[in-house]
C-alpha atoms as a PDB file:
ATOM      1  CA  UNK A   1       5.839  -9.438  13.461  1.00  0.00           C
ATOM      2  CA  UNK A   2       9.025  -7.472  14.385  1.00  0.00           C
ATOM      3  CA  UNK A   3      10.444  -7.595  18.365  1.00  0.00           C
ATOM      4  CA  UNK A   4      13.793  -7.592  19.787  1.00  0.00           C
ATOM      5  CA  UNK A   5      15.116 -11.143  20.945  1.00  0.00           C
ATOM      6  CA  UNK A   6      14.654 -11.813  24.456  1.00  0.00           C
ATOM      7  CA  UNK A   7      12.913  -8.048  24.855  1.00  0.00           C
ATOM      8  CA  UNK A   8       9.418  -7.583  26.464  1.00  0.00           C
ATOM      9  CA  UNK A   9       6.597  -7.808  24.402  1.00  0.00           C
ATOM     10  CA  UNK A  10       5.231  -5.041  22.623  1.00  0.00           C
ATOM     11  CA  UNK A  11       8.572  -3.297  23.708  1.00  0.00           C
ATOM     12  CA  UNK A  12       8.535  -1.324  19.632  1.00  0.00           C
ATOM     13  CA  UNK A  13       4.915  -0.258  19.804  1.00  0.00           C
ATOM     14  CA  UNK A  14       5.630   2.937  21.636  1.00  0.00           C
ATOM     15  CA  UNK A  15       8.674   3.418  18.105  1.00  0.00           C
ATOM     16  CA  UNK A  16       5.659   2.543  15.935  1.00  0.00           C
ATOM     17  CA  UNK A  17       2.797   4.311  17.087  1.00  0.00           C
ATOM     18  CA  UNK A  18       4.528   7.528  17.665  1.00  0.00           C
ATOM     19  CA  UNK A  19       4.393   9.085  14.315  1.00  0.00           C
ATOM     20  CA  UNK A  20       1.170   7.346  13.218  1.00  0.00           C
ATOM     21  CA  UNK A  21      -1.210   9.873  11.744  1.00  0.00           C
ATOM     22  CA  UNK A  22      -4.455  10.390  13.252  1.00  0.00           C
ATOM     23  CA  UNK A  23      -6.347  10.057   9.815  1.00  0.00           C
ATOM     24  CA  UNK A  24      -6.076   7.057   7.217  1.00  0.00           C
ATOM     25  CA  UNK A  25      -4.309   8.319   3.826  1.00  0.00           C
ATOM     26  CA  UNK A  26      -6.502   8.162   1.167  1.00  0.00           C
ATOM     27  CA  UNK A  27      -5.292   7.255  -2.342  1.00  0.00           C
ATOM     28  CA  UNK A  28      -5.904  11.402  -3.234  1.00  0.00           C
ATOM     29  CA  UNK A  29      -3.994  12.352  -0.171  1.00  0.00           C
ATOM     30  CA  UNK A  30      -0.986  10.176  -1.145  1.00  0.00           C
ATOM     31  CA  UNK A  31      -1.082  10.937  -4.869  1.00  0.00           C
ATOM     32  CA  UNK A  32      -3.087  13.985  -5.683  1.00  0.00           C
ATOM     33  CA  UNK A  33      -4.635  13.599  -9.021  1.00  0.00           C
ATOM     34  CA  UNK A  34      -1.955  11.737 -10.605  1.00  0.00           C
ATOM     35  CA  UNK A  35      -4.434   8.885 -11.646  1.00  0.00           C
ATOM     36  CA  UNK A  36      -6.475  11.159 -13.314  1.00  0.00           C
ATOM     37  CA  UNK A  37      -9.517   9.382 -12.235  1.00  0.00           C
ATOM     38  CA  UNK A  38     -12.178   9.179  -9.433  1.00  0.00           C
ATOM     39  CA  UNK A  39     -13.333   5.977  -9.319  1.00  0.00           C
ATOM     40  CA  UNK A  40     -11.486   2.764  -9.911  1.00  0.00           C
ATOM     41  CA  UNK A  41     -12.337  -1.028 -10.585  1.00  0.00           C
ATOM     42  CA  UNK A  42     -10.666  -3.873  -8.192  1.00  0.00           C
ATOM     43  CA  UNK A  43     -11.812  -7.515  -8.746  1.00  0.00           C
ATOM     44  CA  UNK A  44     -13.200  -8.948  -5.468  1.00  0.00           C
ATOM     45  CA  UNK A  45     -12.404 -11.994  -4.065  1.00  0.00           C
ATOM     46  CA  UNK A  46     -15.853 -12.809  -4.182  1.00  0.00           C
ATOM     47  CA  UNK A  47     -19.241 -11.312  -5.705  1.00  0.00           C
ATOM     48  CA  UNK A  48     -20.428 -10.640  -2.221  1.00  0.00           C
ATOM     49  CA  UNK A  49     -17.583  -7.799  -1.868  1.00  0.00           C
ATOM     50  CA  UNK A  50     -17.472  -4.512  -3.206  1.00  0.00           C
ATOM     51  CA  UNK A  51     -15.384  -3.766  -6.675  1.00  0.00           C
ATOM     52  CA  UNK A  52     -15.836  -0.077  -7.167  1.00  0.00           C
ATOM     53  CA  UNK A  53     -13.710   2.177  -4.575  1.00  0.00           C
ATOM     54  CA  UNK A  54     -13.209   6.402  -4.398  1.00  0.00           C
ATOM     55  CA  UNK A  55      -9.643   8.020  -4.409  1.00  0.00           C
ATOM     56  CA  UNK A  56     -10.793   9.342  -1.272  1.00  0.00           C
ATOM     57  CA  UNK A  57     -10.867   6.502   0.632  1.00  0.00           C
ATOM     58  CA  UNK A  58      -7.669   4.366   1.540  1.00  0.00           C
ATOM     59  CA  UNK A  59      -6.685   1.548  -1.072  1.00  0.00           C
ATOM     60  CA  UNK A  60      -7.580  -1.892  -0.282  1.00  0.00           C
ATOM     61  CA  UNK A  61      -4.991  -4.866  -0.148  1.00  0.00           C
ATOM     62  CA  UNK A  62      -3.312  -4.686  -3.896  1.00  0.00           C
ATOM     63  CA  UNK A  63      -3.107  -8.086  -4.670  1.00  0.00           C
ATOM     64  CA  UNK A  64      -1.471 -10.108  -7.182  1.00  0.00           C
ATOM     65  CA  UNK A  65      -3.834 -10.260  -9.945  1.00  0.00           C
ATOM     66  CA  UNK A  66      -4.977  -7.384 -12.073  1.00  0.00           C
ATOM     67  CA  UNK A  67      -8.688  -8.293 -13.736  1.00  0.00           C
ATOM     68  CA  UNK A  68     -10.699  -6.486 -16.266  1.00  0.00           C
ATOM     69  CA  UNK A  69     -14.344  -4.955 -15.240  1.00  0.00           C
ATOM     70  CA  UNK A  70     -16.423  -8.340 -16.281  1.00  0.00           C
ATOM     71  CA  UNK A  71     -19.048  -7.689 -18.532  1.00  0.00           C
ATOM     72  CA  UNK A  72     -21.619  -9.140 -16.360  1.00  0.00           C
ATOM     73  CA  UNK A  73     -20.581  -7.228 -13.121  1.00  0.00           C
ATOM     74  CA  UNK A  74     -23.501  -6.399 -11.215  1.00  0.00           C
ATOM     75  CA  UNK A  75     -23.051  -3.460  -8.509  1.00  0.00           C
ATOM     76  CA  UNK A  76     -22.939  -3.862  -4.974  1.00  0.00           C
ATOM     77  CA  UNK A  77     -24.613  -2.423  -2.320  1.00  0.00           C
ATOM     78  CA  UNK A  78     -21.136  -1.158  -1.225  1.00  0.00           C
ATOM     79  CA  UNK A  79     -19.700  -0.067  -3.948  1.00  0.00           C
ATOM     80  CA  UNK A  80     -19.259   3.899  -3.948  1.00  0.00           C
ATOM     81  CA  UNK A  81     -20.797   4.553  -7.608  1.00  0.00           C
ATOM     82  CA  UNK A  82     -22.225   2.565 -10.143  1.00  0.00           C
ATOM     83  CA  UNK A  83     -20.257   1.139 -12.882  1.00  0.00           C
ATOM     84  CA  UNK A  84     -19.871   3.247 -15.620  1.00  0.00           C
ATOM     85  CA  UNK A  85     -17.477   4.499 -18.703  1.00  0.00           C
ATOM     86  CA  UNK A  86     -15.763   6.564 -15.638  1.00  0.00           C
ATOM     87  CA  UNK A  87     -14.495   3.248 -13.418  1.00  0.00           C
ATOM     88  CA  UNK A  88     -12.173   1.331 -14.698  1.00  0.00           C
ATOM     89  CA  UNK A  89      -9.251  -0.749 -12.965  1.00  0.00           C
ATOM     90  CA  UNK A  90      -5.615   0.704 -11.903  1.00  0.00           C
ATOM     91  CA  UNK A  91      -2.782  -0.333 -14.660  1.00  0.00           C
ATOM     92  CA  UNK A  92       0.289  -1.844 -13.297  1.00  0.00           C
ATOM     93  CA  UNK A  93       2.158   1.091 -12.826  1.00  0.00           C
ATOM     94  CA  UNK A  94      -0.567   2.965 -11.292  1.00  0.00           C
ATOM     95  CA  UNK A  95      -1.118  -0.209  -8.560  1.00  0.00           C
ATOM     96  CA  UNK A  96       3.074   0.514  -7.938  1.00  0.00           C
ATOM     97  CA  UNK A  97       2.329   3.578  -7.165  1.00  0.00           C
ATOM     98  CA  UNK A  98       0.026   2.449  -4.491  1.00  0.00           C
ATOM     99  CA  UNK A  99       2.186   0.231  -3.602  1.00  0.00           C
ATOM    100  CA  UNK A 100       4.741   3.608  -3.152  1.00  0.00           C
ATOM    101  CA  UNK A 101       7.455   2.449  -5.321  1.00  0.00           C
ATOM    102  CA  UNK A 102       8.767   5.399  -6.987  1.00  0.00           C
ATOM    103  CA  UNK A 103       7.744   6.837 -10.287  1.00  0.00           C
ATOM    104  CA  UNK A 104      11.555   5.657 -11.582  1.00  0.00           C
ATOM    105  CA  UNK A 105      11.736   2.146 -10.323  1.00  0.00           C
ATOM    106  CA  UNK A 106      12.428   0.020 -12.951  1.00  0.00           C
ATOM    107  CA  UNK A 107      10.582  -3.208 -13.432  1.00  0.00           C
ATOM    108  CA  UNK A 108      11.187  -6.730 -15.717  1.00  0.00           C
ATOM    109  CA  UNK A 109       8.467  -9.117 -16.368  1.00  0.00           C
ATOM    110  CA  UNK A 110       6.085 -10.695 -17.865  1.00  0.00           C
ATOM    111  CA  UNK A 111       2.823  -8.757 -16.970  1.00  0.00           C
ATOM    112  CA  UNK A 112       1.548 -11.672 -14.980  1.00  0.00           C
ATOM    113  CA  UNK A 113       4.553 -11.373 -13.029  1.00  0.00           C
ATOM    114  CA  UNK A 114       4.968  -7.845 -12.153  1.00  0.00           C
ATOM    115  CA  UNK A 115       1.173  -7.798 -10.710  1.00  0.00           C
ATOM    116  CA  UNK A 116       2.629 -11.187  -8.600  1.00  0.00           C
ATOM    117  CA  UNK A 117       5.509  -8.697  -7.483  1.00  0.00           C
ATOM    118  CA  UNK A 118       3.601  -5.799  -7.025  1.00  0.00           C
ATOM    119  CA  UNK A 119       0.865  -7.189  -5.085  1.00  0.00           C
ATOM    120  CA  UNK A 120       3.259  -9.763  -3.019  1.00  0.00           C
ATOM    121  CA  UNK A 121       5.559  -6.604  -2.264  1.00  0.00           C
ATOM    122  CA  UNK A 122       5.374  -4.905   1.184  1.00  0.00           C
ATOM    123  CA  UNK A 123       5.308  -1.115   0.456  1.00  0.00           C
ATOM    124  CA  UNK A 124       8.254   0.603   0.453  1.00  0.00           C
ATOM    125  CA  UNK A 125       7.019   3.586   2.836  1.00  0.00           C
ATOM    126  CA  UNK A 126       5.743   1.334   5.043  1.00  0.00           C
ATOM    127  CA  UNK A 127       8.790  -0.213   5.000  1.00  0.00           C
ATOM    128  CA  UNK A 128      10.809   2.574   5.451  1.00  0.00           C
ATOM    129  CA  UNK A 129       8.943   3.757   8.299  1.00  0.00           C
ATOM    130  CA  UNK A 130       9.050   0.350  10.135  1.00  0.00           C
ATOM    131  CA  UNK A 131      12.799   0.519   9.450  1.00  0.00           C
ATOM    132  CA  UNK A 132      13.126   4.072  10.899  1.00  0.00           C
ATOM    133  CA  UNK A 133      11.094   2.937  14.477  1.00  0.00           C
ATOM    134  CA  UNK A 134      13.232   0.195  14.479  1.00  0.00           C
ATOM    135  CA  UNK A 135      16.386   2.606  14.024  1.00  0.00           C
ATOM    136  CA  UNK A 136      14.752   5.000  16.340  1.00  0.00           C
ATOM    137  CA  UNK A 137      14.256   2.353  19.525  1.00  0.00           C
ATOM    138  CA  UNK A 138      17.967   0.526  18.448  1.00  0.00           C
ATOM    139  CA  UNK A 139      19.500   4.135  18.953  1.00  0.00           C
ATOM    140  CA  UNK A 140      17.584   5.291  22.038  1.00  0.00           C
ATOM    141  CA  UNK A 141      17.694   2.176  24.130  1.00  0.00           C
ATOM    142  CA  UNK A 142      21.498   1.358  23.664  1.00  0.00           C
ATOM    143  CA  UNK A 143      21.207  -2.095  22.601  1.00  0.00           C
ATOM    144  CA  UNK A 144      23.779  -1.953  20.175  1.00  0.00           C
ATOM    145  CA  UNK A 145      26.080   1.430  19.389  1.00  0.00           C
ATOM    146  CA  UNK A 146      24.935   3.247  15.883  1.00  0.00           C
ATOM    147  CA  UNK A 147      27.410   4.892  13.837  1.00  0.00           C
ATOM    148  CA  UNK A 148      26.498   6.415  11.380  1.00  0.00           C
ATOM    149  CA  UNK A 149      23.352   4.231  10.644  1.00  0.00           C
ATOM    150  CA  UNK A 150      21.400   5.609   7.484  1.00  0.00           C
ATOM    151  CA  UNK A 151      18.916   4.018   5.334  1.00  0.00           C
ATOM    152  CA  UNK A 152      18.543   4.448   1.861  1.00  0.00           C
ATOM    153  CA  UNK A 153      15.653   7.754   1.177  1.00  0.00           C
ATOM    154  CA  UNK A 154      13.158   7.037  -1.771  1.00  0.00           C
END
């Protein structure tokens, strides 16, 4: 939830919305073939859920655990192929990528706790475009004078 203290509600949508695509980024459209792969594993929640997902199709919610294909996964109606040699799930760095940290971020931690990080992290070009609305309403609605008011590029 972001807003402006004693502003009107939904006063930022307009900031938001305005350089929204039209179309949902896939994981291809965001990272070509970088992964190398078509097909990749995410554990479910629950066996009622889908585990299998296309680079075509926009990433689900990277969360903080990272599990191996179980041997006794059975495919789901939902899922976009069946499991095979092909699928497999999205190494660390790959889910950072997701994630849109940059190739040369640098991180420290036990594996356990960079899948914590990576999955608790908000990503950074979300971030960076929530910032730049934000920058964008603060500069054309003279709350506050900006001088020279950059953020960092990544």
């Amino acid at each position: 939830m972001i807003g402006v203290h004693q502003g009107k509600d939904n006063e930022l949508i307009p900031y938001l919305e305005k350089n929204l695509s039209k179309k949902s980024m896939t994981v291809r459209d965001y990272m070509g073939n970088k992964l190398g792969i078509e097909y990749y594993y995410r554990h479910p929640r629950s066996y009622k859920r889908r585990g299998i997902f296309s680079i075509d199709e926009p990433s689900p919610t990277i969360r903080g655990v990272n599990r191996p294909i179980p041997k006794t996964y059975q495919k789901h109606p939902g899922d976009v192929v069946p499991l095979s040699s092909n699928v497999r799930p999205l190494t660390t760095q790959e889910r950072s990528y997701i994630q849109t940290f940059p190739d040369n971020f640098i991180w420290e931690g036990s594996k356990t706790n960079l899948e914590q990080m990576i999955g608790n992290a908000v990503p950074v070009k979300l971030a960076e475009y929530v910032a730049n609305a934000i920058l964008d309403y603060v500069s054309t609605s003279n709350i506050i004078k900006v001088q020279q008011l950059s953020l960092p590029i990544f």
